[in-house]
PDB file of N, CA and C in Angstrom:
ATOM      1  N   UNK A   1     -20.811 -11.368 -12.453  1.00  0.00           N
ATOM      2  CA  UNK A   1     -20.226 -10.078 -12.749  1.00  0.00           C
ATOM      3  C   UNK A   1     -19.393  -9.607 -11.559  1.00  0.00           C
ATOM      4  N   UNK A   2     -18.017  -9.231 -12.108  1.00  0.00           N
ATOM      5  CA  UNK A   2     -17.392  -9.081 -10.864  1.00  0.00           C
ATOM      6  C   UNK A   2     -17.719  -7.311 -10.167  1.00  0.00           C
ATOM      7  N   UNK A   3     -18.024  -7.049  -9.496  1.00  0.00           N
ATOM      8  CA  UNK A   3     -18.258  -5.505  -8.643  1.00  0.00           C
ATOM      9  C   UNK A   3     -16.960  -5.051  -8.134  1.00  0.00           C
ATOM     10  N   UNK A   4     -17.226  -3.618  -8.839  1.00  0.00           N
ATOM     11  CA  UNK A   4     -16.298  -2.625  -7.657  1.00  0.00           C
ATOM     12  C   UNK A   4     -15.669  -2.808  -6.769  1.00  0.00           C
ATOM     13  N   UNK A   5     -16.395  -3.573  -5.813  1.00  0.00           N
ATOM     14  CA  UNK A   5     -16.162  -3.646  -4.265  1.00  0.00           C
ATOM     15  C   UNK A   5     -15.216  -4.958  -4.115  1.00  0.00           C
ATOM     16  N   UNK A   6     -15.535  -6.316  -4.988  1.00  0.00           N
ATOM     17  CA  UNK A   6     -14.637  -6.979  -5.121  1.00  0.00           C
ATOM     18  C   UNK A   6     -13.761  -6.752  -5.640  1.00  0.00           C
ATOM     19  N   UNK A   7     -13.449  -5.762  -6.610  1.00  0.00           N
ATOM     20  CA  UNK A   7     -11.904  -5.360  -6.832  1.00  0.00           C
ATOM     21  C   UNK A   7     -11.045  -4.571  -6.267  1.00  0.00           C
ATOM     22  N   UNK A   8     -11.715  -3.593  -5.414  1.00  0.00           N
ATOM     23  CA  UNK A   8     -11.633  -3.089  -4.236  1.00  0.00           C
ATOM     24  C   UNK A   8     -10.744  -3.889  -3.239  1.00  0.00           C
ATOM     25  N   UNK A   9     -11.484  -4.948  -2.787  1.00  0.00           N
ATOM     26  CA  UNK A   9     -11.018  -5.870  -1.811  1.00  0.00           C
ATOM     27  C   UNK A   9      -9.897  -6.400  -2.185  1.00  0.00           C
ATOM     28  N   UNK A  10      -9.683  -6.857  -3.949  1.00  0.00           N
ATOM     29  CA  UNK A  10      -8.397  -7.422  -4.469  1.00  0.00           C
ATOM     30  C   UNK A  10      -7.429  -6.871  -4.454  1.00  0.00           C
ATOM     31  N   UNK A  11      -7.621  -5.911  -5.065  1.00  0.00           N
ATOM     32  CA  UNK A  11      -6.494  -4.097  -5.181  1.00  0.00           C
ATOM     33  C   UNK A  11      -5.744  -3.773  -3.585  1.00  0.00           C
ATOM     34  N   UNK A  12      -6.828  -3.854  -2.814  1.00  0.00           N
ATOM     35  CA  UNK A  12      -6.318  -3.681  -1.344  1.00  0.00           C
ATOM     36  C   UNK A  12      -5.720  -4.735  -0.963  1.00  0.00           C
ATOM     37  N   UNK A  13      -6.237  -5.825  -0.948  1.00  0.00           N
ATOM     38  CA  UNK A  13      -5.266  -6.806  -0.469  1.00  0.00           C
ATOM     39  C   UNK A  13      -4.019  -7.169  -0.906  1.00  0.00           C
ATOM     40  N   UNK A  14      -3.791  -7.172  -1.975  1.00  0.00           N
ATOM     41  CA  UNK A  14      -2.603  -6.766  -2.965  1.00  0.00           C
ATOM     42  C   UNK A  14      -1.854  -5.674  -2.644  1.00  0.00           C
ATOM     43  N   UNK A  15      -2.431  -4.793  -1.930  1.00  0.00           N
ATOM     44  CA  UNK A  15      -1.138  -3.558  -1.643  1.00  0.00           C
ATOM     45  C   UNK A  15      -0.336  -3.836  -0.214  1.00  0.00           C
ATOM     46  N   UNK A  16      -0.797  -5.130   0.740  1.00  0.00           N
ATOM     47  CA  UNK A  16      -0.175  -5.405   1.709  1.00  0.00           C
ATOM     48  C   UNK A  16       1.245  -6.002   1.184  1.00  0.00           C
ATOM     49  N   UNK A  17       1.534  -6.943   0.715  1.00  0.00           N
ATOM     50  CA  UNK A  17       2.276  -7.651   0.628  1.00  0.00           C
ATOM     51  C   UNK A  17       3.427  -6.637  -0.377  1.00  0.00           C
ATOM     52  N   UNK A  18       2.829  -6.099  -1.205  1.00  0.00           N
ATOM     53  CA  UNK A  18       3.803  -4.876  -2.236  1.00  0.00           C
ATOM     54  C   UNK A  18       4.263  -3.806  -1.595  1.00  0.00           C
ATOM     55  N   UNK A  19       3.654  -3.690  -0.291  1.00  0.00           N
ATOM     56  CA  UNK A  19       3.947  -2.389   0.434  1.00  0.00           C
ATOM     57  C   UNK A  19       5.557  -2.639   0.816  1.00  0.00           C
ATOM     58  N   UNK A  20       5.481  -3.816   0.862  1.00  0.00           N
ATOM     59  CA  UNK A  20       7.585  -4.249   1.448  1.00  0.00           C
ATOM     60  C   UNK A  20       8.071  -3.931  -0.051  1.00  0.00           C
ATOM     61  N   UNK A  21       7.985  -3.559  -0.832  1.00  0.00           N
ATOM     62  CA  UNK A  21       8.971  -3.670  -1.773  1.00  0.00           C
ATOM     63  C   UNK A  21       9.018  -2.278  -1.820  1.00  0.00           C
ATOM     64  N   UNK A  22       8.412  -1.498  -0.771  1.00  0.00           N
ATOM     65  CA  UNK A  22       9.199  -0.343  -0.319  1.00  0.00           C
ATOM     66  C   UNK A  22      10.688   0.121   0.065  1.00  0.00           C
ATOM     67  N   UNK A  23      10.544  -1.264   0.771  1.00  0.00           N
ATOM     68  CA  UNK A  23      11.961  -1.578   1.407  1.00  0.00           C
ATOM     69  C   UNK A  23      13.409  -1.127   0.095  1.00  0.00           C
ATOM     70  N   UNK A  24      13.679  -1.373  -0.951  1.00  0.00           N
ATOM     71  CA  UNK A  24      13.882  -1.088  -1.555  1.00  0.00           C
ATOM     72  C   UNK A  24      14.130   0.245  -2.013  1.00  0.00           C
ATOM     73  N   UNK A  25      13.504   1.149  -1.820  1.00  0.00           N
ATOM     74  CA  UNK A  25      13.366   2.686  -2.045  1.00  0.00           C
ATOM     75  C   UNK A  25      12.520   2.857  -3.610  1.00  0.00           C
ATOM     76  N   UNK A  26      12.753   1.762  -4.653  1.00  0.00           N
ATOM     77  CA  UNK A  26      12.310   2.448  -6.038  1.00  0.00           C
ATOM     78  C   UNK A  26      11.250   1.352  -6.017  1.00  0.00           C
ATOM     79  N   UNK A  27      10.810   0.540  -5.258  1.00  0.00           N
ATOM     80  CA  UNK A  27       9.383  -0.283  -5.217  1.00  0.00           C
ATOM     81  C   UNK A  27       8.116   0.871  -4.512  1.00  0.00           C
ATOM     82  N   UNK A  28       8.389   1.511  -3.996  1.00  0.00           N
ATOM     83  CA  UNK A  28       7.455   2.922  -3.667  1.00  0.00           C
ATOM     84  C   UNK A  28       6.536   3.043  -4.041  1.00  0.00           C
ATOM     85  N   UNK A  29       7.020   3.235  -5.569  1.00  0.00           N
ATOM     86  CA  UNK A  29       5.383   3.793  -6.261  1.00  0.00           C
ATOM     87  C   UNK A  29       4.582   2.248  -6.697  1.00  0.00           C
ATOM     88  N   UNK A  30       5.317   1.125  -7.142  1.00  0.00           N
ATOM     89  CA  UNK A  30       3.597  -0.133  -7.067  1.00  0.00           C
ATOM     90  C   UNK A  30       3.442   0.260  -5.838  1.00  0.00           C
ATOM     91  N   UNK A  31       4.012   0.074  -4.821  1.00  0.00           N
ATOM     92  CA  UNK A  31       3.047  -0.073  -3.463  1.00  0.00           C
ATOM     93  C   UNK A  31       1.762   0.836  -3.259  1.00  0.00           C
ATOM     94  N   UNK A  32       2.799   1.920  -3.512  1.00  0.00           N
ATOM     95  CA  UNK A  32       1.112   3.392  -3.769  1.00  0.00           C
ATOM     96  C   UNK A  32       0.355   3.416  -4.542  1.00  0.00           C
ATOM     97  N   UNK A  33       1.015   2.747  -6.045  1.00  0.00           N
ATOM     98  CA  UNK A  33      -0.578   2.507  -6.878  1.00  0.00           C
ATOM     99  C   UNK A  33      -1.472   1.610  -6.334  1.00  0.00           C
ATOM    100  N   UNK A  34      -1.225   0.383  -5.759  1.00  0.00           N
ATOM    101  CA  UNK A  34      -2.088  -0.423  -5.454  1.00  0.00           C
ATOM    102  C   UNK A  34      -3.250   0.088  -4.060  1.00  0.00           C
ATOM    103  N   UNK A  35      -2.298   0.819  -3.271  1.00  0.00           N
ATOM    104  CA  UNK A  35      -3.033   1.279  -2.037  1.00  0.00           C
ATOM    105  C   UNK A  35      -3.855   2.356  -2.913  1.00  0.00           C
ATOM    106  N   UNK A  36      -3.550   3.489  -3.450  1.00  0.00           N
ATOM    107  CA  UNK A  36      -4.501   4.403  -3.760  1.00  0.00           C
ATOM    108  C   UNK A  36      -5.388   3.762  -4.631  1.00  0.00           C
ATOM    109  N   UNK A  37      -4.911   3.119  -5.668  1.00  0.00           N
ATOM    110  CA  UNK A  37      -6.283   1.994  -6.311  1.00  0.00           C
ATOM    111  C   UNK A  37      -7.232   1.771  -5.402  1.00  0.00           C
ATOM    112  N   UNK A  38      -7.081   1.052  -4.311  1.00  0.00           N
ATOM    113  CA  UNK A  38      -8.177   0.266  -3.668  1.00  0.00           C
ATOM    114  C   UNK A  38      -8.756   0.996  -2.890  1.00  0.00           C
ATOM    115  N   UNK A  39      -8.008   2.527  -2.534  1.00  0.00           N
ATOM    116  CA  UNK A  39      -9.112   3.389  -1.855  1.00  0.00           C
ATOM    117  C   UNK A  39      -9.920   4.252  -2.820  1.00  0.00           C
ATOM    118  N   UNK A  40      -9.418   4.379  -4.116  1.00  0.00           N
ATOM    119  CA  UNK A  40     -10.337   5.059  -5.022  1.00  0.00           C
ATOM    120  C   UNK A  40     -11.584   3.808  -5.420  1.00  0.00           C
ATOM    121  N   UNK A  41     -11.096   2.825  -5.440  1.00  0.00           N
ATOM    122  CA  UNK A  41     -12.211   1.618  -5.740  1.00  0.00           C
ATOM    123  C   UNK A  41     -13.202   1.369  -4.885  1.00  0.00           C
ATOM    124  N   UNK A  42     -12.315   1.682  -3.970  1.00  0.00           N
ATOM    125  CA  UNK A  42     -13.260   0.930  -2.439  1.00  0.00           C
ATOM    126  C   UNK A  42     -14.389   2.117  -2.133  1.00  0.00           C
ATOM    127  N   UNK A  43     -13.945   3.356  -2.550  1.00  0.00           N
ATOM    128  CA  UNK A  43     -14.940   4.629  -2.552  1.00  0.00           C
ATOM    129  C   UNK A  43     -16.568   4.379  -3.295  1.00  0.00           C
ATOM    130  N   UNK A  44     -15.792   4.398  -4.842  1.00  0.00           N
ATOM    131  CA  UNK A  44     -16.643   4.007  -6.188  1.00  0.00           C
ATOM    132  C   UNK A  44     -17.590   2.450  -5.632  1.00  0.00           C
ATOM    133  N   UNK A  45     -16.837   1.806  -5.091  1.00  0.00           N
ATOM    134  CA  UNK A  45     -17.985   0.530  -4.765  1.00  0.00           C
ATOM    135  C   UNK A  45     -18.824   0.620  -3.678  1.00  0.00           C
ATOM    136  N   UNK A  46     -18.166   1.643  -2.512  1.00  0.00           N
ATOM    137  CA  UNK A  46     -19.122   1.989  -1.633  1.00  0.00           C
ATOM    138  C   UNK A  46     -20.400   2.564  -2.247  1.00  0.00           C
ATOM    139  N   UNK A  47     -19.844   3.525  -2.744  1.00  0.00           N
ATOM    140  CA  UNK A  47     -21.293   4.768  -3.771  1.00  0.00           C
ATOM    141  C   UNK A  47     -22.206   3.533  -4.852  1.00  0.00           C
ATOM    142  N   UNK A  48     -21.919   3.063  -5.482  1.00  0.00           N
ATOM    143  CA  UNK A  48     -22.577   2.513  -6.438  1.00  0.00           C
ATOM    144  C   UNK A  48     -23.111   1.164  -6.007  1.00  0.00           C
ATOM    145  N   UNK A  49     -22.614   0.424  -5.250  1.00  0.00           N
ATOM    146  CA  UNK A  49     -22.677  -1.139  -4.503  1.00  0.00           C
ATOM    147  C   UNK A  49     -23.431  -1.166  -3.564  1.00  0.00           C
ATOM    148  N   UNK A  50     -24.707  -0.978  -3.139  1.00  0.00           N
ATOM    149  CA  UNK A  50     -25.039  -1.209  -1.657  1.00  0.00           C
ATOM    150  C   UNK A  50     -24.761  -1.944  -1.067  1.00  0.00           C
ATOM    151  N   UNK A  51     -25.409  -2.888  -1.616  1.00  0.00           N
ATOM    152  CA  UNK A  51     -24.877  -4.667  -1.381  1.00  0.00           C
ATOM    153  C   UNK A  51     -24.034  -5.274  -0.983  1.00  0.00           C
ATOM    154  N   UNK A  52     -22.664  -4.958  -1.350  1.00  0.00           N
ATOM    155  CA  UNK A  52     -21.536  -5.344  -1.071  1.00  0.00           C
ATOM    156  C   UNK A  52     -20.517  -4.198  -0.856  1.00  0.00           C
ATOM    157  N   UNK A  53     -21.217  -3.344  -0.012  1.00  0.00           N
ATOM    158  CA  UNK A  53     -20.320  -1.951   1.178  1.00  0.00           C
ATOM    159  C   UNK A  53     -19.818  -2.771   1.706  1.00  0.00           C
ATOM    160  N   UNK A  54     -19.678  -4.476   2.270  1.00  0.00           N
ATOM    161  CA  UNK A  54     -18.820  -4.141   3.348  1.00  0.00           C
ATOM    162  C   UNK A  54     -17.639  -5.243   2.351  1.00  0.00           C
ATOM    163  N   UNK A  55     -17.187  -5.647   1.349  1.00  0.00           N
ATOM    164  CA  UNK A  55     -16.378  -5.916   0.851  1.00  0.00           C
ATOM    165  C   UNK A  55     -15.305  -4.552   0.388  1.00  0.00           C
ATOM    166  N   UNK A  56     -16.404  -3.463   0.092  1.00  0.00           N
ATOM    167  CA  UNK A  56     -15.485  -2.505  -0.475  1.00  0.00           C
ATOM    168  C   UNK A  56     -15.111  -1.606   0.745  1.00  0.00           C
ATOM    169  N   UNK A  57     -15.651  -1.843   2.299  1.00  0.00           N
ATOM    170  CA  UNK A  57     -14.984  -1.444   3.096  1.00  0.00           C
ATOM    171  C   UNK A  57     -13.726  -1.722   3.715  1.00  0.00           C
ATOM    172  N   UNK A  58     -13.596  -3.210   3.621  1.00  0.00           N
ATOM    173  CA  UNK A  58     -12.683  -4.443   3.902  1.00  0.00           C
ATOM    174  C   UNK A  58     -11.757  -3.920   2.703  1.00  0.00           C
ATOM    175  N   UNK A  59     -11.959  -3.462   1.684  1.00  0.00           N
ATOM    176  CA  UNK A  59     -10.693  -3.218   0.427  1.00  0.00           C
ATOM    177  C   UNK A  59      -9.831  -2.146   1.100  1.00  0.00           C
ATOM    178  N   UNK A  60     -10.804  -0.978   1.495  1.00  0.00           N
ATOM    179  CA  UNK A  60     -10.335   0.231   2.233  1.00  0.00           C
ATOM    180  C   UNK A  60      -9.119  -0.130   3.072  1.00  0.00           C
ATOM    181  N   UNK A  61     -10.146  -0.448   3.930  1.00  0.00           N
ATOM    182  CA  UNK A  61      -9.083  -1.075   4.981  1.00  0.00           C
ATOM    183  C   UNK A  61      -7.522  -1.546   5.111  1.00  0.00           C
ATOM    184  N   UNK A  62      -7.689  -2.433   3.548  1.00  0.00           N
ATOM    185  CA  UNK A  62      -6.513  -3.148   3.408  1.00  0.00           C
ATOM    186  C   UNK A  62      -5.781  -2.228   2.917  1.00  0.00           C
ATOM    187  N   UNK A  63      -6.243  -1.294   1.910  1.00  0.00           N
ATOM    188  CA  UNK A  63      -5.656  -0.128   1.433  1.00  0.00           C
ATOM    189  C   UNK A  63      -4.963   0.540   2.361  1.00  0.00           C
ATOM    190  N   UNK A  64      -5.645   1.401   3.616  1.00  0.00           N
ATOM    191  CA  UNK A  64      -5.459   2.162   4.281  1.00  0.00           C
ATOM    192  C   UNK A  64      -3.815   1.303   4.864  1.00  0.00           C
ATOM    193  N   UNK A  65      -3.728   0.062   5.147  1.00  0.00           N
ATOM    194  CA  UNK A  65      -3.299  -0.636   6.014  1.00  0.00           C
ATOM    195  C   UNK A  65      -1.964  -0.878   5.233  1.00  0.00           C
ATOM    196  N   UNK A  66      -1.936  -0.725   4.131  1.00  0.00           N
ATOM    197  CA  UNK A  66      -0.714  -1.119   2.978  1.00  0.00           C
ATOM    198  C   UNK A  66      -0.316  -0.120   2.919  1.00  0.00           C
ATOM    199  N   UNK A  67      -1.098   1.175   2.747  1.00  0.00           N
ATOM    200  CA  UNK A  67      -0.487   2.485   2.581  1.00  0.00           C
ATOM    201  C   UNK A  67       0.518   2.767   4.079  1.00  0.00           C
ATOM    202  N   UNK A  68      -0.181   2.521   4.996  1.00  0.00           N
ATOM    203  CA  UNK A  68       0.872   2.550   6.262  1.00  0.00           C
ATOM    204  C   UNK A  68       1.993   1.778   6.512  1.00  0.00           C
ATOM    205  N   UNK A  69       1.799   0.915   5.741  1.00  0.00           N
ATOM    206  CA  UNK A  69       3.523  -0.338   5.862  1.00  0.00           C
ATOM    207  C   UNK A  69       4.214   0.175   5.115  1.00  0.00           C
ATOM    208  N   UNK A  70       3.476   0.997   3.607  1.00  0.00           N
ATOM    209  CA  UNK A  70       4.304   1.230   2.662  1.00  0.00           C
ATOM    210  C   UNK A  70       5.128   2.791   3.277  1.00  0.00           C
ATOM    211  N   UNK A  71       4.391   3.388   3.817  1.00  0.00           N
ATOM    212  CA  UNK A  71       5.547   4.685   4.662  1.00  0.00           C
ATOM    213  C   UNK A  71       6.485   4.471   5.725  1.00  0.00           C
ATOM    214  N   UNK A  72       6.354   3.416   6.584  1.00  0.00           N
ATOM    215  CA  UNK A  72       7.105   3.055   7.511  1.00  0.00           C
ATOM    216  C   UNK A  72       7.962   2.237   6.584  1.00  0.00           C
ATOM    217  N   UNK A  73       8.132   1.655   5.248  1.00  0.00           N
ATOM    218  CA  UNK A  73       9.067   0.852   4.736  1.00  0.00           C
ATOM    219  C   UNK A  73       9.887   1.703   4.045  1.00  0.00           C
ATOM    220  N   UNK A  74       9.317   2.821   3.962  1.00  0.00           N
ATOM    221  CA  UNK A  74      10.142   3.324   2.930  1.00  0.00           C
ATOM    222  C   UNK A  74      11.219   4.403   4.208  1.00  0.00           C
ATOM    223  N   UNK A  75      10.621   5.098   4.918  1.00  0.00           N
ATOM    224  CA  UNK A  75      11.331   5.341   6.100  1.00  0.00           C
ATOM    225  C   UNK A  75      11.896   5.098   6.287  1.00  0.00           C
ATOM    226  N   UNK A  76      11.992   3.477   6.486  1.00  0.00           N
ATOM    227  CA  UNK A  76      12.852   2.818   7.168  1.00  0.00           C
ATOM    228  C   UNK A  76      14.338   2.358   6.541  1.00  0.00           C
ATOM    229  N   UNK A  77      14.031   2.584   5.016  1.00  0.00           N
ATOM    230  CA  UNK A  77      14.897   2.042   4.302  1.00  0.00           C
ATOM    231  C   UNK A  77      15.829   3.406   4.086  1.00  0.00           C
ATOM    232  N   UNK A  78      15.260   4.704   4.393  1.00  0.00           N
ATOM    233  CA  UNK A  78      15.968   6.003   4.195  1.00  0.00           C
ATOM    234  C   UNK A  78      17.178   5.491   5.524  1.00  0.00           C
ATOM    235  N   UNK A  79      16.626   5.227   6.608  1.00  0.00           N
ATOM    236  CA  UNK A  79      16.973   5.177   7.708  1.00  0.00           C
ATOM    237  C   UNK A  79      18.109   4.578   7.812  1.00  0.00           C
ATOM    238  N   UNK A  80      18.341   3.120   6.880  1.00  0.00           N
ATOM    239  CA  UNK A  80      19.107   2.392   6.721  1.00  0.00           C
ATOM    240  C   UNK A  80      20.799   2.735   5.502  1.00  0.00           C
ATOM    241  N   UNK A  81      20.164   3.753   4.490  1.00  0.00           N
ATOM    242  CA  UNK A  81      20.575   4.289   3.947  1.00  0.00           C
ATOM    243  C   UNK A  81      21.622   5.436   4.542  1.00  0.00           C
ATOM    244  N   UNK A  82      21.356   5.802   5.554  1.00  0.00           N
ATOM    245  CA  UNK A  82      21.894   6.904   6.279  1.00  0.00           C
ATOM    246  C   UNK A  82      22.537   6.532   7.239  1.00  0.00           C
ATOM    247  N   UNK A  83      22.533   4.918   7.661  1.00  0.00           N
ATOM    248  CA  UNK A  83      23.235   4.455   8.538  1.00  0.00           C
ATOM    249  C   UNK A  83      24.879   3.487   8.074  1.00  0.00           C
ATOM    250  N   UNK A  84      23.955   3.234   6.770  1.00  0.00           N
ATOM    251  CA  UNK A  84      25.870   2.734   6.003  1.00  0.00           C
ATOM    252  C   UNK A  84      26.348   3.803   5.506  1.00  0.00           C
ATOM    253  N   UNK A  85      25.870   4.600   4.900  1.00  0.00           N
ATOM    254  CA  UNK A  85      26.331   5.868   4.495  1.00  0.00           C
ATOM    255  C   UNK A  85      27.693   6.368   6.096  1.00  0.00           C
ATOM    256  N   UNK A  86      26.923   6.366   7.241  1.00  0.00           N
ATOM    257  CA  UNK A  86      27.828   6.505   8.842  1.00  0.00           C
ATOM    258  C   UNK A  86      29.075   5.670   8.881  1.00  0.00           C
ATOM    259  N   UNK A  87      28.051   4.456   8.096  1.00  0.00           N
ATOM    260  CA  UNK A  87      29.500   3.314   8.740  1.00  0.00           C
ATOM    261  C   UNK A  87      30.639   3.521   7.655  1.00  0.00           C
ATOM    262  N   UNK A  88      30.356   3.732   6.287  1.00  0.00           N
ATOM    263  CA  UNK A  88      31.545   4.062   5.286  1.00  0.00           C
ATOM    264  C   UNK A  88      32.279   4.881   5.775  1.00  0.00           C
ATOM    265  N   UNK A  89      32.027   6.323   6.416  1.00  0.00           N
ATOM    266  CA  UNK A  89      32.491   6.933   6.489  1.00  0.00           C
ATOM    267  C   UNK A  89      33.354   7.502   8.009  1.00  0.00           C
ATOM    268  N   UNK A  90      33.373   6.393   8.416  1.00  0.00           N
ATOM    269  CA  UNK A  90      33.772   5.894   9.910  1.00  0.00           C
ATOM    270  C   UNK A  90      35.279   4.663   9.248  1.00  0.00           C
ATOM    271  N   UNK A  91      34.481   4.304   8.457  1.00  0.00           N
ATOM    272  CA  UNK A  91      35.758   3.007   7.831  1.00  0.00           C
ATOM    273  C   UNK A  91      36.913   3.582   7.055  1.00  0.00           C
ATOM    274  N   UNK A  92      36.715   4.946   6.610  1.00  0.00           N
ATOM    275  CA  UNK A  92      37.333   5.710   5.741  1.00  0.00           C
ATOM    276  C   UNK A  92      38.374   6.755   6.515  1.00  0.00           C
TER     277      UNK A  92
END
Protein backbone atom coordinates (compact mmCIF):
# COMPACT_ATOMS: atom_id res chain seq x y z
CA UNK A 1 0.00 0.00 0.00
CA UNK A 2 1.45 3.04 -1.10
CA UNK A 3 1.43 5.94 2.07
CA UNK A 4 1.06 9.54 2.17
CA UNK A 5 4.49 10.06 2.91
CA UNK A 6 5.63 8.20 -0.16
CA UNK A 7 3.69 10.38 -2.28
CA UNK A 8 4.79 13.12 -0.47
CA UNK A 9 8.34 12.28 -1.30
CA UNK A 10 7.18 11.73 -5.13
CA UNK A 11 5.12 15.03 -5.43
CA UNK A 12 8.21 16.79 -3.91
CA UNK A 13 10.67 15.41 -5.83
CA UNK A 14 8.85 16.11 -8.91
CA UNK A 15 8.53 19.78 -8.13
CA UNK A 16 12.45 20.16 -8.45
CA UNK A 17 12.96 19.56 -11.86
CA UNK A 18 9.30 21.48 -12.93
CA UNK A 19 10.34 24.32 -10.89
CA UNK A 20 12.59 25.43 -14.27
CA UNK A 21 9.72 25.53 -16.36
CA UNK A 22 9.31 28.61 -14.48
CA UNK A 23 11.74 29.92 -16.60
CA UNK A 24 9.20 30.36 -19.06
CA UNK A 25 6.81 32.65 -17.13
CA UNK A 26 3.39 30.46 -17.92
CA UNK A 27 5.12 27.04 -16.49
CA UNK A 28 4.58 28.82 -12.89
CA UNK A 29 1.67 27.34 -11.82
CA UNK A 30 2.75 23.14 -12.47
CA UNK A 31 5.73 24.13 -10.62
CA UNK A 32 3.48 25.44 -7.61
CA UNK A 33 1.06 22.72 -7.85
CA UNK A 34 3.57 20.19 -7.41
CA UNK A 35 5.51 22.09 -4.57
CA UNK A 36 2.28 22.93 -2.63
CA UNK A 37 1.10 19.23 -3.27
CA UNK A 38 4.00 17.79 -1.52
CA UNK A 39 3.85 20.17 1.35
CA UNK A 40 0.15 19.57 1.87
CA UNK A 41 1.05 15.71 1.54
CA UNK A 42 4.09 15.75 3.35
CA UNK A 43 1.91 17.45 6.33
CA UNK A 44 -1.09 14.73 6.02
CA UNK A 45 1.72 11.89 6.07
CA UNK A 46 3.52 13.40 8.85
CA UNK A 47 0.02 13.43 11.03
CA UNK A 48 -1.27 10.09 10.02
CA UNK A 49 2.21 8.03 9.19
CA UNK A 50 4.39 7.61 12.15
CA UNK A 51 6.39 5.26 10.56
CA UNK A 52 7.41 6.82 7.69
CA UNK A 53 7.76 10.80 9.11
CA UNK A 54 10.91 10.83 7.75
CA UNK A 55 9.98 10.07 4.02
CA UNK A 56 7.23 12.63 4.34
CA UNK A 57 9.80 14.95 5.79
CA UNK A 58 12.29 14.37 2.89
CA UNK A 59 8.95 15.20 0.50
CA UNK A 60 8.79 18.58 2.47
CA UNK A 61 11.95 19.31 1.93
CA UNK A 62 11.97 18.73 -1.68
CA UNK A 63 8.86 20.75 -1.76
CA UNK A 64 10.16 23.55 0.21
CA UNK A 65 13.32 23.36 -2.13
CA UNK A 66 11.29 23.44 -5.59
CA UNK A 67 9.16 26.08 -4.29
CA UNK A 68 12.44 28.21 -3.94
CA UNK A 69 13.88 27.49 -7.54
CA UNK A 70 10.45 27.97 -8.69
CA UNK A 71 10.56 31.93 -7.35
CA UNK A 72 14.01 32.64 -8.25
CA UNK A 73 13.00 31.19 -11.89
CA UNK A 74 10.34 33.00 -12.33
CA UNK A 75 12.17 36.28 -11.15
CA UNK A 76 14.55 35.69 -13.11
CA UNK A 77 12.75 35.30 -16.21
CA UNK A 78 10.78 38.79 -15.32
CA UNK A 79 14.32 40.00 -15.15
CA UNK A 80 15.15 38.85 -18.51
CA UNK A 81 12.00 40.12 -19.89
CA UNK A 82 12.83 43.63 -18.87
CA UNK A 83 16.17 43.41 -20.19
CA UNK A 84 15.20 42.78 -24.07
CA UNK A 85 12.38 44.82 -23.60
CA UNK A 86 15.95 47.69 -22.84
CA UNK A 87 17.69 46.28 -25.67
CA UNK A 88 14.61 46.80 -28.31
CA UNK A 89 14.30 49.88 -27.30
CA UNK A 90 17.91 51.07 -27.49
CA UNK A 91 17.84 49.37 -31.19
CA UNK A 92 14.88 51.54 -32.04
Amino acid sequence: MISLSLIALIVGGLSIPCAFFALNGGGVFISLVFALGGLVLGALGMMRDKERSGLALIGIACSVLGLIITIVCFACSGCAVCQAQALLNSLI
